[in-house]
N, C-alpha and C. Protein backbone atom coordinates (compact mmCIF):
# COMPACT_ATOMS: atom_id res chain seq x y z
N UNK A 1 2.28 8.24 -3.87
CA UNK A 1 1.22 9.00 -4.51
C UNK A 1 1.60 9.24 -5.97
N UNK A 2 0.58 9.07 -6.67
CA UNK A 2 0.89 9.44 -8.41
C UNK A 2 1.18 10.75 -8.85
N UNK A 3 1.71 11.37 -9.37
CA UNK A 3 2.41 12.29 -9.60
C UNK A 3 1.43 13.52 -9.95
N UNK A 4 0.07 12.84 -10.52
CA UNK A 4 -0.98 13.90 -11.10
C UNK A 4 -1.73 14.15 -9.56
N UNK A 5 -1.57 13.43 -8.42
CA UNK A 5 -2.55 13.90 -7.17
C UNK A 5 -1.23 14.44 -6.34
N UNK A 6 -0.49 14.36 -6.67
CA UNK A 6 0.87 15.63 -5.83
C UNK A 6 0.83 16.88 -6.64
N UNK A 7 0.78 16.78 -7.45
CA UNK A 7 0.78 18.21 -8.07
C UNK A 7 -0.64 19.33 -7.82
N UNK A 8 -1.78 18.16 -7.13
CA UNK A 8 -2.81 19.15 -7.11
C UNK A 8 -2.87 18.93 -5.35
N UNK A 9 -1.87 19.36 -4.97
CA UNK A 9 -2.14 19.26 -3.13
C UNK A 9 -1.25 20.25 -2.83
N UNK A 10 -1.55 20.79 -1.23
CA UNK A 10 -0.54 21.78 -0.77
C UNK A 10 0.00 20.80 0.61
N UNK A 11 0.91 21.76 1.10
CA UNK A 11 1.25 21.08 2.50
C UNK A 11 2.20 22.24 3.15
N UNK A 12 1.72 21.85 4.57
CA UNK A 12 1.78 22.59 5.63
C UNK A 12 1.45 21.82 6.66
N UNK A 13 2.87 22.04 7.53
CA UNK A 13 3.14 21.31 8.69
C UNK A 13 2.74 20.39 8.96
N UNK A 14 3.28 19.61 7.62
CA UNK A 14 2.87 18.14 7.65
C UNK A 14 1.62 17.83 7.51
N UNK A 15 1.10 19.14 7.27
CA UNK A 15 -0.24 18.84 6.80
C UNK A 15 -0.42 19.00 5.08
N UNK A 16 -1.88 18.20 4.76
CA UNK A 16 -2.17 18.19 3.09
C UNK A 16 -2.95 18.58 2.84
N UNK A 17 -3.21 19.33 2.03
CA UNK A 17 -4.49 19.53 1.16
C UNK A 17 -4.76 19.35 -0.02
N UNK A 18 -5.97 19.45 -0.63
CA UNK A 18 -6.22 19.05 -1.88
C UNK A 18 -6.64 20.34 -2.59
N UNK A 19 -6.52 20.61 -4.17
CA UNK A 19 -7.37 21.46 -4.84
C UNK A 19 -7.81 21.10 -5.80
N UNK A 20 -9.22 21.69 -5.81
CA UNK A 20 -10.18 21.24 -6.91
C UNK A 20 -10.85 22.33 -7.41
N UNK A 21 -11.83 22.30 -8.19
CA UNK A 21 -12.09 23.39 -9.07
C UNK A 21 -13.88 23.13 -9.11
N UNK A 22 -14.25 24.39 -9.24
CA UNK A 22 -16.01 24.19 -9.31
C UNK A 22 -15.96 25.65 -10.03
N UNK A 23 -16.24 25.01 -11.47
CA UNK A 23 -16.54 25.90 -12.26
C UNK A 23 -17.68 26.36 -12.33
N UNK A 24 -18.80 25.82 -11.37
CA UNK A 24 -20.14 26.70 -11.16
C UNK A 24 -19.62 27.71 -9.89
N UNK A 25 -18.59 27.92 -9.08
CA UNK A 25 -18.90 28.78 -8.75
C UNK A 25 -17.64 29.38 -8.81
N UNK A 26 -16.95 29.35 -9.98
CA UNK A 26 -15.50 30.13 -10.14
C UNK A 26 -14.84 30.06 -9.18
N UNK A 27 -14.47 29.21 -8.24
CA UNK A 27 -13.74 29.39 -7.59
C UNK A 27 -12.60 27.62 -7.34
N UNK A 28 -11.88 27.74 -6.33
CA UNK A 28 -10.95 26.71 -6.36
C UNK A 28 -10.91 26.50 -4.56
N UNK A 29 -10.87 24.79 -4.53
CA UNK A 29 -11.61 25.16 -2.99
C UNK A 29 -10.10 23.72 -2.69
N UNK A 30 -10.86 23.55 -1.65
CA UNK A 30 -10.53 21.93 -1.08
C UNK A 30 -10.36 21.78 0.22
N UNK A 31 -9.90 20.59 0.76
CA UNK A 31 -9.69 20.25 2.35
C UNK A 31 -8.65 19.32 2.94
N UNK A 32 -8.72 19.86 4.03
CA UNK A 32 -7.05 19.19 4.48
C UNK A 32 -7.41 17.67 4.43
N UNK A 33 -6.54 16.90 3.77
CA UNK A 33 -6.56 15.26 3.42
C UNK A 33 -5.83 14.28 4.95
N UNK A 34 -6.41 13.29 4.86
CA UNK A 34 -5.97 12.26 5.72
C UNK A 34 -5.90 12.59 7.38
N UNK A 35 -7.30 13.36 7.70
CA UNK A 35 -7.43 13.22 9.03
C UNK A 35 -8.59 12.96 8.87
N UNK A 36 -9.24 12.85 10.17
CA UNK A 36 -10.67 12.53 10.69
C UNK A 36 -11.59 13.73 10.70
N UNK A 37 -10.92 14.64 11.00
CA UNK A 37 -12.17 16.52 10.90
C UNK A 37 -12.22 16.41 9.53
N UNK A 38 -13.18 17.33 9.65
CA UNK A 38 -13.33 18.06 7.97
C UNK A 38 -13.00 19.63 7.99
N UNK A 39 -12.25 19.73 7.47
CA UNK A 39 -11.27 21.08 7.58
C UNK A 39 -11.42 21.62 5.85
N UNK A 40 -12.15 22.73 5.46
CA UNK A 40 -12.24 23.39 3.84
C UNK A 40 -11.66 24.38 4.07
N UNK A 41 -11.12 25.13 2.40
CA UNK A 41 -10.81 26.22 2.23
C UNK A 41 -11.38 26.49 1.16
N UNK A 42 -11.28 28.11 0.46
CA UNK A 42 -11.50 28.01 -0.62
C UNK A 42 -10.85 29.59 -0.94
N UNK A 43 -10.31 29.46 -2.09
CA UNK A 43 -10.07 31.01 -3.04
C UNK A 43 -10.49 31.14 -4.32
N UNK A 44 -10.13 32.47 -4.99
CA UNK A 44 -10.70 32.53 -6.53
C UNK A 44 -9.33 32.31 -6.96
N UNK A 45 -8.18 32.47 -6.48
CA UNK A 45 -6.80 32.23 -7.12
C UNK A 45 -6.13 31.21 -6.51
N UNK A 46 -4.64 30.60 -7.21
CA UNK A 46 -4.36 29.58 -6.67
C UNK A 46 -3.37 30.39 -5.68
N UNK A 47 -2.73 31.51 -5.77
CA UNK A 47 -2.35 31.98 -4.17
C UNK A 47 -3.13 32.20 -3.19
N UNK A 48 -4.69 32.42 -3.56
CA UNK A 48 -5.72 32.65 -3.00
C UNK A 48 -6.22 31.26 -2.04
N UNK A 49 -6.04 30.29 -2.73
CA UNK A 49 -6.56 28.97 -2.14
C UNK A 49 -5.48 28.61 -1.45
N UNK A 50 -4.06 28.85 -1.57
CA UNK A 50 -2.90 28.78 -0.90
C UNK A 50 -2.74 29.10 0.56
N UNK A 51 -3.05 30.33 0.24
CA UNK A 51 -3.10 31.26 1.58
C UNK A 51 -4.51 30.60 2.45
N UNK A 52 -5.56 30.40 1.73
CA UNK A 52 -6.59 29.74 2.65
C UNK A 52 -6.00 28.27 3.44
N UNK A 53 -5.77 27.92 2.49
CA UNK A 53 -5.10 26.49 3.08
C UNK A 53 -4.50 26.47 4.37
N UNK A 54 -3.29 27.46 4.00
CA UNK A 54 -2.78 27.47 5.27
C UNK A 54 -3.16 28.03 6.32
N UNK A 55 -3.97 29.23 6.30
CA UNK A 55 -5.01 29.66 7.71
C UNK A 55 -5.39 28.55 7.78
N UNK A 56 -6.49 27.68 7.29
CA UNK A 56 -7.27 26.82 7.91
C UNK A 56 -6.18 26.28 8.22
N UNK A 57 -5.19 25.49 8.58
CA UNK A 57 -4.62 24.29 9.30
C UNK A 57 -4.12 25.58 10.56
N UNK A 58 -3.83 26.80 10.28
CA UNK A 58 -3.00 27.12 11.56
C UNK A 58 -4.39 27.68 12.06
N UNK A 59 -5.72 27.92 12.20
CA UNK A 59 -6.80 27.97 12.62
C UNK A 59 -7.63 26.79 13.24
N UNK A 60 -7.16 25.61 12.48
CA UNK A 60 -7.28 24.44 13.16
C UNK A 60 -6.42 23.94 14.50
N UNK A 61 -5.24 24.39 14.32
CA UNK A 61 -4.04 23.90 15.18
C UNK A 61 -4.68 24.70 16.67
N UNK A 62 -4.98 26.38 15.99
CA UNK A 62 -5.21 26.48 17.44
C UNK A 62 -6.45 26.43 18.10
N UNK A 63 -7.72 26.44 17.46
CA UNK A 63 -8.88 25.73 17.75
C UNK A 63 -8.44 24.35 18.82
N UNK A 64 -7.82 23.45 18.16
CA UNK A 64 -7.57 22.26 19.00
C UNK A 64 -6.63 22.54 20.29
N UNK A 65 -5.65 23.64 20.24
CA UNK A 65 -4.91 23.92 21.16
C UNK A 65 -5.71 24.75 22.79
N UNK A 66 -6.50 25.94 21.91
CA UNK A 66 -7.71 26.34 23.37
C UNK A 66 -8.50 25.33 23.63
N UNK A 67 -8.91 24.52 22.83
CA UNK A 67 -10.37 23.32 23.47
C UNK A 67 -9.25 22.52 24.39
N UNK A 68 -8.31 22.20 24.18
CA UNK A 68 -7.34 20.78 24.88
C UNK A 68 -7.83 19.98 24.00
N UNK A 69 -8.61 19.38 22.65
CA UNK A 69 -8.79 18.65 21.63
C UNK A 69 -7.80 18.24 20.93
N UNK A 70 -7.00 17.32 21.05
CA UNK A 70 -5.73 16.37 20.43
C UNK A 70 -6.19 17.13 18.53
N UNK A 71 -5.25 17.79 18.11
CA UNK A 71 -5.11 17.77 16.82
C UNK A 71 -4.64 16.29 16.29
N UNK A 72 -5.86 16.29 15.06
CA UNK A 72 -5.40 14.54 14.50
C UNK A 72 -4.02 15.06 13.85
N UNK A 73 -3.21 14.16 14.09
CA UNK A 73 -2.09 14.44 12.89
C UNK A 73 -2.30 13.19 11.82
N UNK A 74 -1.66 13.91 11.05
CA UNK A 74 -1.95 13.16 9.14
C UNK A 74 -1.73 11.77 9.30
N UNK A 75 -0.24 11.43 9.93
CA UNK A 75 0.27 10.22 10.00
C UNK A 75 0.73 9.95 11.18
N UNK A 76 0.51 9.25 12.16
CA UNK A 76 1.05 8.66 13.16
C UNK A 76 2.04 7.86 13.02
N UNK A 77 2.04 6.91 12.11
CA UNK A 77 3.49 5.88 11.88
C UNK A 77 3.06 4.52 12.22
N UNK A 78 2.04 4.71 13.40
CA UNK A 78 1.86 3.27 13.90
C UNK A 78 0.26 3.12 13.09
N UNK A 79 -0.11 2.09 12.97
CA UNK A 79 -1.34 1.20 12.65
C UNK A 79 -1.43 0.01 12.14
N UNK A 80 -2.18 -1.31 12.55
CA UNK A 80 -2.56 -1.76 12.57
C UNK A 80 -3.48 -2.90 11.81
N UNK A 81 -3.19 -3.85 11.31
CA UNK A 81 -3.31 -4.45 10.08
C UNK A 81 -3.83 -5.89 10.10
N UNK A 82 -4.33 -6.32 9.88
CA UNK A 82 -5.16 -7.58 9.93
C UNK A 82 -4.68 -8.24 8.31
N UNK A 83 -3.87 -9.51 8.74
CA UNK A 83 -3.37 -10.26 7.46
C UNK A 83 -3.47 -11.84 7.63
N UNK A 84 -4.08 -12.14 8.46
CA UNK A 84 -4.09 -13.74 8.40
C UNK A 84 -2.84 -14.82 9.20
N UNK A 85 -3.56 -15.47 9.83
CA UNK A 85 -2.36 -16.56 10.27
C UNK A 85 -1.10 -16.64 9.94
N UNK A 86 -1.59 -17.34 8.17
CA UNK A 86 -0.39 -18.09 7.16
C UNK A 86 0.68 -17.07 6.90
N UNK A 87 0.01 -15.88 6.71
CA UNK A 87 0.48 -15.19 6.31
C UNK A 87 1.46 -13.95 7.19
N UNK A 88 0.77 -13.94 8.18
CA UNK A 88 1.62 -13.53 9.25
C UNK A 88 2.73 -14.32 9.52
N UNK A 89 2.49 -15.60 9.60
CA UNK A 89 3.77 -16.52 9.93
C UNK A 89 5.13 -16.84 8.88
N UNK A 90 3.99 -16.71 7.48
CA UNK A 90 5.16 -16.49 6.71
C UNK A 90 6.04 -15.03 6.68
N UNK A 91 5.41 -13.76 6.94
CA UNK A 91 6.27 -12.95 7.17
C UNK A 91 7.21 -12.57 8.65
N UNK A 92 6.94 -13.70 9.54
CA UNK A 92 7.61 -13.78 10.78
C UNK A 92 8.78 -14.26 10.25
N UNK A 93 8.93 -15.79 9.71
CA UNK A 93 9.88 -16.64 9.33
C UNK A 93 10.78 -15.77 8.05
N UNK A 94 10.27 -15.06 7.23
CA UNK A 94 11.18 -13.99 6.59
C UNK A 94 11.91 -13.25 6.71
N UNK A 95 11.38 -12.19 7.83
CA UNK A 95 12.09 -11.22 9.13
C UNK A 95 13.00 -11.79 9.84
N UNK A 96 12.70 -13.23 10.66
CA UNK A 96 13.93 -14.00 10.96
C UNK A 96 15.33 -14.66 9.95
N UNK A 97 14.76 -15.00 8.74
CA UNK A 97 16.08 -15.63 7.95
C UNK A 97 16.90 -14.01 7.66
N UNK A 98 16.07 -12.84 7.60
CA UNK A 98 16.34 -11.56 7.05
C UNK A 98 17.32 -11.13 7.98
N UNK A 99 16.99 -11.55 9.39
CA UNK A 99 17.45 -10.75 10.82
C UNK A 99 17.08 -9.56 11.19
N UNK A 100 15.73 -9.38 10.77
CA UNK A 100 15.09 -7.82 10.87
C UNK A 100 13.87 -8.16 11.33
N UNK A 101 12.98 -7.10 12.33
CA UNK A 101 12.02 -7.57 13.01
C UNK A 101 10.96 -7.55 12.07
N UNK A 102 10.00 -8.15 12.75
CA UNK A 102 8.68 -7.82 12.13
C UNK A 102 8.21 -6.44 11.41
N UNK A 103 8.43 -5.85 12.20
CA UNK A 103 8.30 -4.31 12.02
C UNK A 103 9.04 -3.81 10.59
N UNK A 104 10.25 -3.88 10.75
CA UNK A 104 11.63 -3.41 9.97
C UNK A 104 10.70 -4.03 7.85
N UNK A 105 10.57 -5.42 8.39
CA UNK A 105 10.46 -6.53 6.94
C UNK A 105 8.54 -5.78 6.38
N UNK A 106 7.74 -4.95 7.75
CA UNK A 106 6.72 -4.89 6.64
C UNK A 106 7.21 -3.44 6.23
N UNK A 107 7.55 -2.43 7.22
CA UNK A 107 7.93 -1.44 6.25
C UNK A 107 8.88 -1.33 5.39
N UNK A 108 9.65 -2.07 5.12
CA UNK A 108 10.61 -2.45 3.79
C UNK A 108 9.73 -2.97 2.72
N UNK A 109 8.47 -3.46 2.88
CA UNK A 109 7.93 -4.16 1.74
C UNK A 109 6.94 -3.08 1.47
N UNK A 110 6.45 -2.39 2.20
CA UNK A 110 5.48 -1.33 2.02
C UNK A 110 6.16 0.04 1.24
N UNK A 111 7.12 0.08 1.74
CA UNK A 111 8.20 1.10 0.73
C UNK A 111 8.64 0.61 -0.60
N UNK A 112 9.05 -0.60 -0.56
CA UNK A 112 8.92 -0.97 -1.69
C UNK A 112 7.47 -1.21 -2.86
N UNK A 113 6.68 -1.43 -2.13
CA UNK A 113 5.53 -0.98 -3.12
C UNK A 113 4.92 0.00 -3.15
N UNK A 114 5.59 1.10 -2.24
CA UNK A 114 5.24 2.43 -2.85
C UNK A 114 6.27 2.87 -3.95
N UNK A 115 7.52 2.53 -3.78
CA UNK A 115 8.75 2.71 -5.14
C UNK A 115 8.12 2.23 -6.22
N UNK A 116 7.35 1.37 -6.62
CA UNK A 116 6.59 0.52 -7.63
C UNK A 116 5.18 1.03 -7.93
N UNK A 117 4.64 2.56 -7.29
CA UNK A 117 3.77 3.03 -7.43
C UNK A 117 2.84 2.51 -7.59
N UNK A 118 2.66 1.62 -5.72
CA UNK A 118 1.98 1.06 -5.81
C UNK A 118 1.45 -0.62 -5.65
N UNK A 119 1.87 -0.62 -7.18
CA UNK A 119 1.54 -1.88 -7.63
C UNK A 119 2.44 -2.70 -7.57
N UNK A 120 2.41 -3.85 -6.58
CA UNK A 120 2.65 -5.15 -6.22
C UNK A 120 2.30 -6.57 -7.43
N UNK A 121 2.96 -6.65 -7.95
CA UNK A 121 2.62 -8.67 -8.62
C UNK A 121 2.58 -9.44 -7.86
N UNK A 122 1.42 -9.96 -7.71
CA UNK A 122 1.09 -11.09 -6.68
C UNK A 122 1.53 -11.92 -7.70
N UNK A 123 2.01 -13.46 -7.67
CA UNK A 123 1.79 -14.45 -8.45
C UNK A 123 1.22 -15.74 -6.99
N UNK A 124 0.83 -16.86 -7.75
CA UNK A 124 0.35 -17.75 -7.11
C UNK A 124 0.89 -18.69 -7.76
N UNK A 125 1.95 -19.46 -6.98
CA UNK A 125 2.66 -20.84 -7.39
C UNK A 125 2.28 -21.74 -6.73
N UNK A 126 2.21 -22.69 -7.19
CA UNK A 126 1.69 -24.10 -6.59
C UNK A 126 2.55 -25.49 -7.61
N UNK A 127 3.26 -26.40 -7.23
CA UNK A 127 3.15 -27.50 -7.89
C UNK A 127 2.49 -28.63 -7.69
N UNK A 128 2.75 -29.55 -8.96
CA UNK A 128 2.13 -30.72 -9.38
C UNK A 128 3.30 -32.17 -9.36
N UNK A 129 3.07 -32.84 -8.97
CA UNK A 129 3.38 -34.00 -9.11
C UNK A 129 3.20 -34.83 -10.03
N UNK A 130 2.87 -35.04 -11.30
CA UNK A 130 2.10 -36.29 -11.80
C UNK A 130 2.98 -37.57 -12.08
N UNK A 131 1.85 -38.47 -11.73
CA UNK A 131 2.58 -39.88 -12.01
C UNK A 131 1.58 -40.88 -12.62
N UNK A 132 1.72 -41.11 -13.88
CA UNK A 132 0.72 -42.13 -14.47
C UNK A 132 1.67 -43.51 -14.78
N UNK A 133 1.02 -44.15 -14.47
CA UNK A 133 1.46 -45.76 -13.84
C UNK A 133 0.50 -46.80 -15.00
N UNK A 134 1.12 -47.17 -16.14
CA UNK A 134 0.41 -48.23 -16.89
C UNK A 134 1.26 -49.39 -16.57
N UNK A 135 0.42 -49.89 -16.30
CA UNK A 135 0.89 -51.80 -15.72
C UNK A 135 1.11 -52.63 -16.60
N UNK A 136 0.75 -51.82 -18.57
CA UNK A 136 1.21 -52.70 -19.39
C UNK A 136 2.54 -52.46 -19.57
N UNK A 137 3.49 -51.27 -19.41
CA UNK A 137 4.80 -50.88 -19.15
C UNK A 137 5.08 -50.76 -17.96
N UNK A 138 6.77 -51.33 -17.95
CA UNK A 138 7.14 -51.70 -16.70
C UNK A 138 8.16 -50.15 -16.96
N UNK A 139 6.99 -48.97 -16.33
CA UNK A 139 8.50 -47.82 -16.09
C UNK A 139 6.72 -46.54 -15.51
N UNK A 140 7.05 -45.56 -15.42
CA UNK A 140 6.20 -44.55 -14.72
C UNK A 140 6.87 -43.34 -15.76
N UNK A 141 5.79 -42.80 -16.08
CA UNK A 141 6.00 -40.82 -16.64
C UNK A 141 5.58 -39.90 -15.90
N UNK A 142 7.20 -39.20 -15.41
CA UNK A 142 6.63 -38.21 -14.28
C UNK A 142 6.92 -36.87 -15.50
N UNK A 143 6.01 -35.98 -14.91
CA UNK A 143 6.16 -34.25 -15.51
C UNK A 143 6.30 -33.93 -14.03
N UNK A 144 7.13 -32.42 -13.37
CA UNK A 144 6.74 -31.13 -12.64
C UNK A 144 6.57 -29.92 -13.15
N UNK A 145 6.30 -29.32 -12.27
CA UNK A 145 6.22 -27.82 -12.87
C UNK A 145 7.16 -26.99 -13.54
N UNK A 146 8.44 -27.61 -13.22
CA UNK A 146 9.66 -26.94 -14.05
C UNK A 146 9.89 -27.52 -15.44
N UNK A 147 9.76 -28.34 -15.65
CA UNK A 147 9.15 -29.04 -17.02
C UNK A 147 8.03 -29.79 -17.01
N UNK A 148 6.96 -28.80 -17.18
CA UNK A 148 5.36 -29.75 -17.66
C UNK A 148 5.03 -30.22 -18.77
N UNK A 149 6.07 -29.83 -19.86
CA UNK A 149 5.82 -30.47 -21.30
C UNK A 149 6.88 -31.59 -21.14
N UNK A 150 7.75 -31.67 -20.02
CA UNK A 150 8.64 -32.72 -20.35
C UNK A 150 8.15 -34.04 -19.56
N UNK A 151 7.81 -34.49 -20.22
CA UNK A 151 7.54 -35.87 -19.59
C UNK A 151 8.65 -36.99 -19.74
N UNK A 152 9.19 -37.35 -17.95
CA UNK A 152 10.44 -38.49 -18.25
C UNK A 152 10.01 -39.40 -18.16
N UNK A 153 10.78 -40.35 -18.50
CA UNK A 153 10.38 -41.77 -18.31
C UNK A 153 11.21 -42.43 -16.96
N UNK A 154 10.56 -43.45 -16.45
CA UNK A 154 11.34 -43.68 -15.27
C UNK A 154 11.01 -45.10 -14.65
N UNK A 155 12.26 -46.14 -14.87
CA UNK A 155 11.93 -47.15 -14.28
C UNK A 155 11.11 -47.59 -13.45
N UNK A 156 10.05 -48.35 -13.41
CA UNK A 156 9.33 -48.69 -12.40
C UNK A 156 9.64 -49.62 -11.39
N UNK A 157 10.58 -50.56 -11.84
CA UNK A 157 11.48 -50.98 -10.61
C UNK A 157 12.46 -50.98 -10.01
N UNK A 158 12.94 -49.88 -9.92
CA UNK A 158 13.58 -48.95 -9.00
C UNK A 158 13.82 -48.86 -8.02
């Protein structure tokens, strides 16, 4: 999380909230983040919205505790991800040269792009081969991608 949306959240028992401001009605409100209910508070002060915060989650907790209603929790740990064949297989074959499971290699990469706040560099590599073949010279000019301005020369009967 970016440093300017931690500074405007509370937390309690692992739970989050957010605060925001509505200067039409002087006051400072918000709601517990990253579950499925919709859970608000609101105060005119920020101990005020504090203290709301936290009733509502321990007002929630036990709401869900008399119904028998599973309180969502924020984060479970486990879920579920849809990434493609290729791409699954290439992170199978990674985890194996790594010796770490599947599991272990995506949350190592997912931590790592949260250390990077975030942001991941994709690049997209691909090479080239070229080979132009004039039959009035007896030799071939190859370039690759590690030198594309270098064009060698290279016997053609070889």
């Amino acid at each position: 999380m970016s440093k300017a949306i931690m500074s405007n959240t509370l937390s309690h028992k692992g739970y989050t909230g957010s605060i925001d401001i509505s200067v039409a009605d002087g006051c400072l409100y918000g709601r517990i983040l990253f579950i499925d209910d919709m859970i608000t508070y609101e105060g005119e002060t920020v101990a005020e919205v504090k203290s709301s915060f936290i009733s509502a989650v321990e007002r929630y907790l036990d709401y869900c505790e008399e119904t028998g209603k599973p309180a969502n929790k924020p984060y479970s740990g486990t879920f579920n991800i849809r990434v493609g064949q290729e791409l699954h297989k290439k992170a199978v074959q990674i985890a194996y040269l790594e010796n770490i499971t599947l599991n272990d290699f995506v949350s190592q990469s997912i931590k790592a792009a949260i250390e990077q706040n975030g942001i991941v560099k994709v690049e997209h590599t691909h090479q080239h081969h070229v080979t132009i073949t004039d039959n009035r010279i007896p030799a071939i000019m190859v370039a690759t991608m590690e030198k594309p301005q270098a064009w060698e020369r290279m016997d053609a009967f070889n």
